[in-house]
N, C-alpha and C. Protein backbone atom coordinates (compact mmCIF):
# COMPACT_ATOMS: atom_id res chain seq x y z
N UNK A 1 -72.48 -128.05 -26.37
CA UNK A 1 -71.55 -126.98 -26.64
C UNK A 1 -70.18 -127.29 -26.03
N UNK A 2 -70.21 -127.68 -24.88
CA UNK A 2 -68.97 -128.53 -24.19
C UNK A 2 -68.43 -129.37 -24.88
N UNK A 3 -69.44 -129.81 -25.66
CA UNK A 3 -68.56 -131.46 -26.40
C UNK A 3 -67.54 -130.37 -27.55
N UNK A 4 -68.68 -129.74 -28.24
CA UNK A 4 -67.76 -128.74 -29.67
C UNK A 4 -66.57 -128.43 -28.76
N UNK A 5 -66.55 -127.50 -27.76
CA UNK A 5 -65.32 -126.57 -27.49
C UNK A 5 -63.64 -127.43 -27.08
N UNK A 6 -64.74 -128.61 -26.35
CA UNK A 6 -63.38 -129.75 -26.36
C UNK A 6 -62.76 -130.25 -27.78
N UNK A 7 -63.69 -130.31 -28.52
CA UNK A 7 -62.88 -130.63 -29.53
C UNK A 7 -62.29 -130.02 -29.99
N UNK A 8 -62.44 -128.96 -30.43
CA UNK A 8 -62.07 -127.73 -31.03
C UNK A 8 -60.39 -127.19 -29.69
N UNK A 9 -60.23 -127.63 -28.80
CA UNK A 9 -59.20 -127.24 -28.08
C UNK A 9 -57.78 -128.85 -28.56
N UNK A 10 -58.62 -130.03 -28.93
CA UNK A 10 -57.96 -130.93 -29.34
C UNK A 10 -57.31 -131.34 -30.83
N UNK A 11 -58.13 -130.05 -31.46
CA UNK A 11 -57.86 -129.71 -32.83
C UNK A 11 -56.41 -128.94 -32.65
N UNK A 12 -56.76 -127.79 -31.96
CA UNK A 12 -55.50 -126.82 -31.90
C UNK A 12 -54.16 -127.77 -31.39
N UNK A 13 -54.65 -128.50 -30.01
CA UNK A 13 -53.52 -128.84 -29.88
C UNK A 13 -52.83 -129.82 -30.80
N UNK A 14 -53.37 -130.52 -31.83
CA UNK A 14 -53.05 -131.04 -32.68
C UNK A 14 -52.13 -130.40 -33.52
N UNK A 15 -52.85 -129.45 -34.07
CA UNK A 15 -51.79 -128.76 -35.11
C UNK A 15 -50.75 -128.08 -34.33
N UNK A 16 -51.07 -127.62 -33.09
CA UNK A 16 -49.46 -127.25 -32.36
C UNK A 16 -48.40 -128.10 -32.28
N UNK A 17 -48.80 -129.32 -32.01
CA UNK A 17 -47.81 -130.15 -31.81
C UNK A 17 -47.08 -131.26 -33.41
N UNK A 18 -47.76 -130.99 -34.78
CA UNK A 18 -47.90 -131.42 -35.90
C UNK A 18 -46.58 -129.93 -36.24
N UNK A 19 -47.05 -128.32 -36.18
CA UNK A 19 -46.65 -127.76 -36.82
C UNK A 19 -45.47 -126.34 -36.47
N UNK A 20 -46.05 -126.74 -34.40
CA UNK A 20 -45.16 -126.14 -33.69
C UNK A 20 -43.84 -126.97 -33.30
N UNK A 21 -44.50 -127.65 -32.50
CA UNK A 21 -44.05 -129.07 -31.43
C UNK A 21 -42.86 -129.84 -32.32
N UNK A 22 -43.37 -129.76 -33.78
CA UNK A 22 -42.56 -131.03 -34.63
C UNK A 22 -41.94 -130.62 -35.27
N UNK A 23 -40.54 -131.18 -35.59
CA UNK A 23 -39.26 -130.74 -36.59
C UNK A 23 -40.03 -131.03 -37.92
N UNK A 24 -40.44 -132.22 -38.47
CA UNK A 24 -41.19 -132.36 -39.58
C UNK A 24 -42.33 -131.89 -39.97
N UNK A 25 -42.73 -131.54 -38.79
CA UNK A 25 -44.16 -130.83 -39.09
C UNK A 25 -43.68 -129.40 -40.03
N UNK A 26 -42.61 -128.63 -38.74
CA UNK A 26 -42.25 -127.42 -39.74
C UNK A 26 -41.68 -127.87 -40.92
N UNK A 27 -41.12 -128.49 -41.38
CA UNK A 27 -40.32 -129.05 -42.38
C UNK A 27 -41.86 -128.89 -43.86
N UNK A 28 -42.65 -129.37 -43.51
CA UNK A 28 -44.23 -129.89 -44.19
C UNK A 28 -44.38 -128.33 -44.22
N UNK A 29 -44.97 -127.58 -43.41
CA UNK A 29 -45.31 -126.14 -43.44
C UNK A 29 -45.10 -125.38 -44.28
N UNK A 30 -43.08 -125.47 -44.00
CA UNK A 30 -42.67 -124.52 -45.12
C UNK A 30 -42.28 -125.05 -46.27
N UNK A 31 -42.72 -126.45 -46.50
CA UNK A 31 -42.87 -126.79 -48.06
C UNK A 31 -44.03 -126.36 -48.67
N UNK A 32 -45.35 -126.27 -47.54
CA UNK A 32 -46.60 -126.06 -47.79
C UNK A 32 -46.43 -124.58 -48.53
N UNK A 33 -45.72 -123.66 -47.65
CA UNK A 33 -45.46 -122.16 -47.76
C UNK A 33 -44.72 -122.14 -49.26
N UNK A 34 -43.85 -122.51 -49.71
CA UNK A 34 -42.77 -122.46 -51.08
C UNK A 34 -43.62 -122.90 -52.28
N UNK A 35 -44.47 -124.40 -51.91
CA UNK A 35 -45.41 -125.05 -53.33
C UNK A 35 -46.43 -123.94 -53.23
N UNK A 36 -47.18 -123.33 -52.86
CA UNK A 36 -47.91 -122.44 -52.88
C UNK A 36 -47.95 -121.29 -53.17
N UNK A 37 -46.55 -120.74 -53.31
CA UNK A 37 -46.07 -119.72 -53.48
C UNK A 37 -46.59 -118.32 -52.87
N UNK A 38 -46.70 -118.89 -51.21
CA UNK A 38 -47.17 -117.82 -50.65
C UNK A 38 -46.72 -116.71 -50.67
N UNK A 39 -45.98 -115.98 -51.06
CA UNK A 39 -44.94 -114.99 -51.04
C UNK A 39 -44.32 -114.47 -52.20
N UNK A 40 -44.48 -115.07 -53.24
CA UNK A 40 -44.51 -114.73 -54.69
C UNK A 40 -45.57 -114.40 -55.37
N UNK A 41 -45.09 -113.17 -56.39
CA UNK A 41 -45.56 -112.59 -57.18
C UNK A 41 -46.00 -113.40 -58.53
N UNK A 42 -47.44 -113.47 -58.69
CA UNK A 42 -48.51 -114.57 -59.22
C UNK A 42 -48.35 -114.76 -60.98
N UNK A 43 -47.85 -112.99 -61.54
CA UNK A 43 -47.77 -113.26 -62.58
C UNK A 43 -48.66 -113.63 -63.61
N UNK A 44 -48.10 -113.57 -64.82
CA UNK A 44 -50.02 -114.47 -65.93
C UNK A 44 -49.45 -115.69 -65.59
N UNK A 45 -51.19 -116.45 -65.17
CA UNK A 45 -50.83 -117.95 -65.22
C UNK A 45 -51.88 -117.61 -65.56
N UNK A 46 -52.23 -118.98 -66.29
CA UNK A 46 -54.06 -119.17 -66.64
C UNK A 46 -55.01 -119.72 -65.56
N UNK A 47 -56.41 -119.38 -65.39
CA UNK A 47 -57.17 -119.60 -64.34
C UNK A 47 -56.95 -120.56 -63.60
N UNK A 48 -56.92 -122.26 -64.34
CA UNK A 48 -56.81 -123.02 -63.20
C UNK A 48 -55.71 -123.28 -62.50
N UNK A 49 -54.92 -122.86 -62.58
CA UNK A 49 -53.00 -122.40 -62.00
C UNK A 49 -53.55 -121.54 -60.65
N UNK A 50 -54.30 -120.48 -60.78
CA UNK A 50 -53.93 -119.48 -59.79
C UNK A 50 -55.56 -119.87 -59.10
N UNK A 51 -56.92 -120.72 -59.57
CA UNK A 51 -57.44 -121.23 -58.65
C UNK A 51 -56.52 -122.14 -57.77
N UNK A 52 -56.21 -123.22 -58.62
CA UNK A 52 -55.10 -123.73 -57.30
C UNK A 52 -54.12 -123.42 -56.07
N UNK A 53 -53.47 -122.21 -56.90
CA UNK A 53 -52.41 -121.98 -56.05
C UNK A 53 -53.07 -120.90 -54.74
N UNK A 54 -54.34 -120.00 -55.47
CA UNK A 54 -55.25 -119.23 -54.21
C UNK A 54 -55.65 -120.42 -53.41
N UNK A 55 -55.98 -121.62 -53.75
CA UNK A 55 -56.37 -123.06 -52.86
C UNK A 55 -56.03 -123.27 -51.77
N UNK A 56 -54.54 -123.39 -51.97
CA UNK A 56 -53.46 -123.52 -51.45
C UNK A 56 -52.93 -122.82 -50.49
N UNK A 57 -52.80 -121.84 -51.16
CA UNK A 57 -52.34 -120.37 -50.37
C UNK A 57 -53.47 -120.26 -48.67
N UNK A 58 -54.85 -120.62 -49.44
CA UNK A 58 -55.94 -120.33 -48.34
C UNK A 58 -55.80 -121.17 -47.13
N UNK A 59 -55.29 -122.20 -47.20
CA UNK A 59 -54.88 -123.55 -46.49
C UNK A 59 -53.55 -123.02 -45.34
N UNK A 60 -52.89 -122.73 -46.07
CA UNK A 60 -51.65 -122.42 -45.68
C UNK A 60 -51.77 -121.18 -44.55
N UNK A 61 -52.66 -119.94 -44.88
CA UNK A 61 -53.54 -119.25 -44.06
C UNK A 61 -54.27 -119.73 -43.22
N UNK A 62 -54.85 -120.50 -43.51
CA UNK A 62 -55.80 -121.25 -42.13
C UNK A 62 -55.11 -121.95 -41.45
N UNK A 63 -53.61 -122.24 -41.64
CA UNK A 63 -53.10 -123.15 -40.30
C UNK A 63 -52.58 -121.41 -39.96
N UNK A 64 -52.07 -120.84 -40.53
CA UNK A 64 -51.66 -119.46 -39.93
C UNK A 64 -52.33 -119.32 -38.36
N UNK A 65 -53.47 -118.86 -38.86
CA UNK A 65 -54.72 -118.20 -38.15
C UNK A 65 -54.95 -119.64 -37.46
N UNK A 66 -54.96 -120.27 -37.60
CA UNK A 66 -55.25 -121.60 -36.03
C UNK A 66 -53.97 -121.86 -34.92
N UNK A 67 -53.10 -121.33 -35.85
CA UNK A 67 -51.58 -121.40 -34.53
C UNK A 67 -51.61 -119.98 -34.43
N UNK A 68 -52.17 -119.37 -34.37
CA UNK A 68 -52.21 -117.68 -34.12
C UNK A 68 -50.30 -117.49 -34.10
N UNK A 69 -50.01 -117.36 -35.60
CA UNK A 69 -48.75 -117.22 -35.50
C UNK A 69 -48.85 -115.61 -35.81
N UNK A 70 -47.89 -114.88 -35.49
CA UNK A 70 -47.80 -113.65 -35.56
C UNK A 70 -47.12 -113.31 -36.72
N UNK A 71 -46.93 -111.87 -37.53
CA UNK A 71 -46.23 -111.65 -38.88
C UNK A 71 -44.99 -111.51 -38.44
N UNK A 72 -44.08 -111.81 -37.45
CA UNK A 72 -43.04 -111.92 -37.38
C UNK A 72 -42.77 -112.94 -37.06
N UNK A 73 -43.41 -114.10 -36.77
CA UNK A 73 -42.90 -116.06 -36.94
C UNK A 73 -43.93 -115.84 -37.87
N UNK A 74 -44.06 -115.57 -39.00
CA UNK A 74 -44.28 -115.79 -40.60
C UNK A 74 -42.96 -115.45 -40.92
N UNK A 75 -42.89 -114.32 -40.70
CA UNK A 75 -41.55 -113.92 -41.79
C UNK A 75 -40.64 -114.60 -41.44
N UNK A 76 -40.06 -115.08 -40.13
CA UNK A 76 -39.35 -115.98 -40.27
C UNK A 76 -39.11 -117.19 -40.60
N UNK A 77 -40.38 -117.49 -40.98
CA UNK A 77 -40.45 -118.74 -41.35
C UNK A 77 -40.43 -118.55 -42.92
N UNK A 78 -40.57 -117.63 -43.46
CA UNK A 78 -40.61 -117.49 -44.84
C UNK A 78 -39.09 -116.79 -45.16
N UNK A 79 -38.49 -116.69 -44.29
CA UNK A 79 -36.71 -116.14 -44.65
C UNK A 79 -36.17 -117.61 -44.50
N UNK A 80 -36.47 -118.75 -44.03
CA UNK A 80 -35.60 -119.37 -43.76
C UNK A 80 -35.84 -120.22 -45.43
N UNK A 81 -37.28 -120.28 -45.96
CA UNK A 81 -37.34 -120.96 -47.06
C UNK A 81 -37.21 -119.73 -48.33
N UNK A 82 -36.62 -118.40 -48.01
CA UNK A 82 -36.27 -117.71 -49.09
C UNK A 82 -34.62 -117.83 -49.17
N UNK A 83 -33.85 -118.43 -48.16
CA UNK A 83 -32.73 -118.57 -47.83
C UNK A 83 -32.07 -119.94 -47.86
N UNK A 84 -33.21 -120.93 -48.14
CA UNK A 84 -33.31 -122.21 -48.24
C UNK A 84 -32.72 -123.08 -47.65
N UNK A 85 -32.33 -122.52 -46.23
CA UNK A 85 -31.77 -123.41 -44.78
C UNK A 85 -33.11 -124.46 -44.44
N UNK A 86 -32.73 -125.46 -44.06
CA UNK A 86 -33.77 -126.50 -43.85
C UNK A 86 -34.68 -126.96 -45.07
N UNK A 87 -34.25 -127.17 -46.52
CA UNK A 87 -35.00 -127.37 -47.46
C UNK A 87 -34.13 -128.40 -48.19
N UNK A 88 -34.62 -129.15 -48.55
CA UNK A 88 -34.65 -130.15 -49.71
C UNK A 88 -34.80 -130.12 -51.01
N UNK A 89 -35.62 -129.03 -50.91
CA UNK A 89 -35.84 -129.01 -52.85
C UNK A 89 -35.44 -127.80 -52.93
């Protein structure tokens, strides 16, 4: 059980330092956040469009919930790619 919990503390710190810690990491995130269209309204697409993009979306949630980010470093992180400071595409 010791062995799991260590790992599981080397996981987190992983993605902290990938998605907190790192300029590119956030950079990756909130591309992750925009291709996914976490925050947009889904619209008719046909099934395998919105299996994907729920895929996606779920992913994008699970780093959420592993950096225990709060809904206010979401939203800011989702104003800066609705505002498109720090974006490329």
């Amino acid at each position: 059980m010791a062995d799991q919990a260590e790992q599981q503390k080397k996981v987190l710190a992983a993605y902290k330092n990938i998605f907190i810690h790192s300029p590119d990491g956030q950079i990756v995130l909130r591309d992750m956040m925009k291709t996914s269209g976490m925050f947009e309204v889904t619209g008719i697409r046909d099934n395998a469009e919105l299996q994907h993009r729920t895929g996606t979306q779920d992913m994008v949630r699970r780093i959420f919930s592993i950096l225990s980010l709060s809904d206010e470093q979401i939203y800011s992180i989702a104003t800066v790619i609705n505002t498109g400071e720090n974006d490329d595409g």
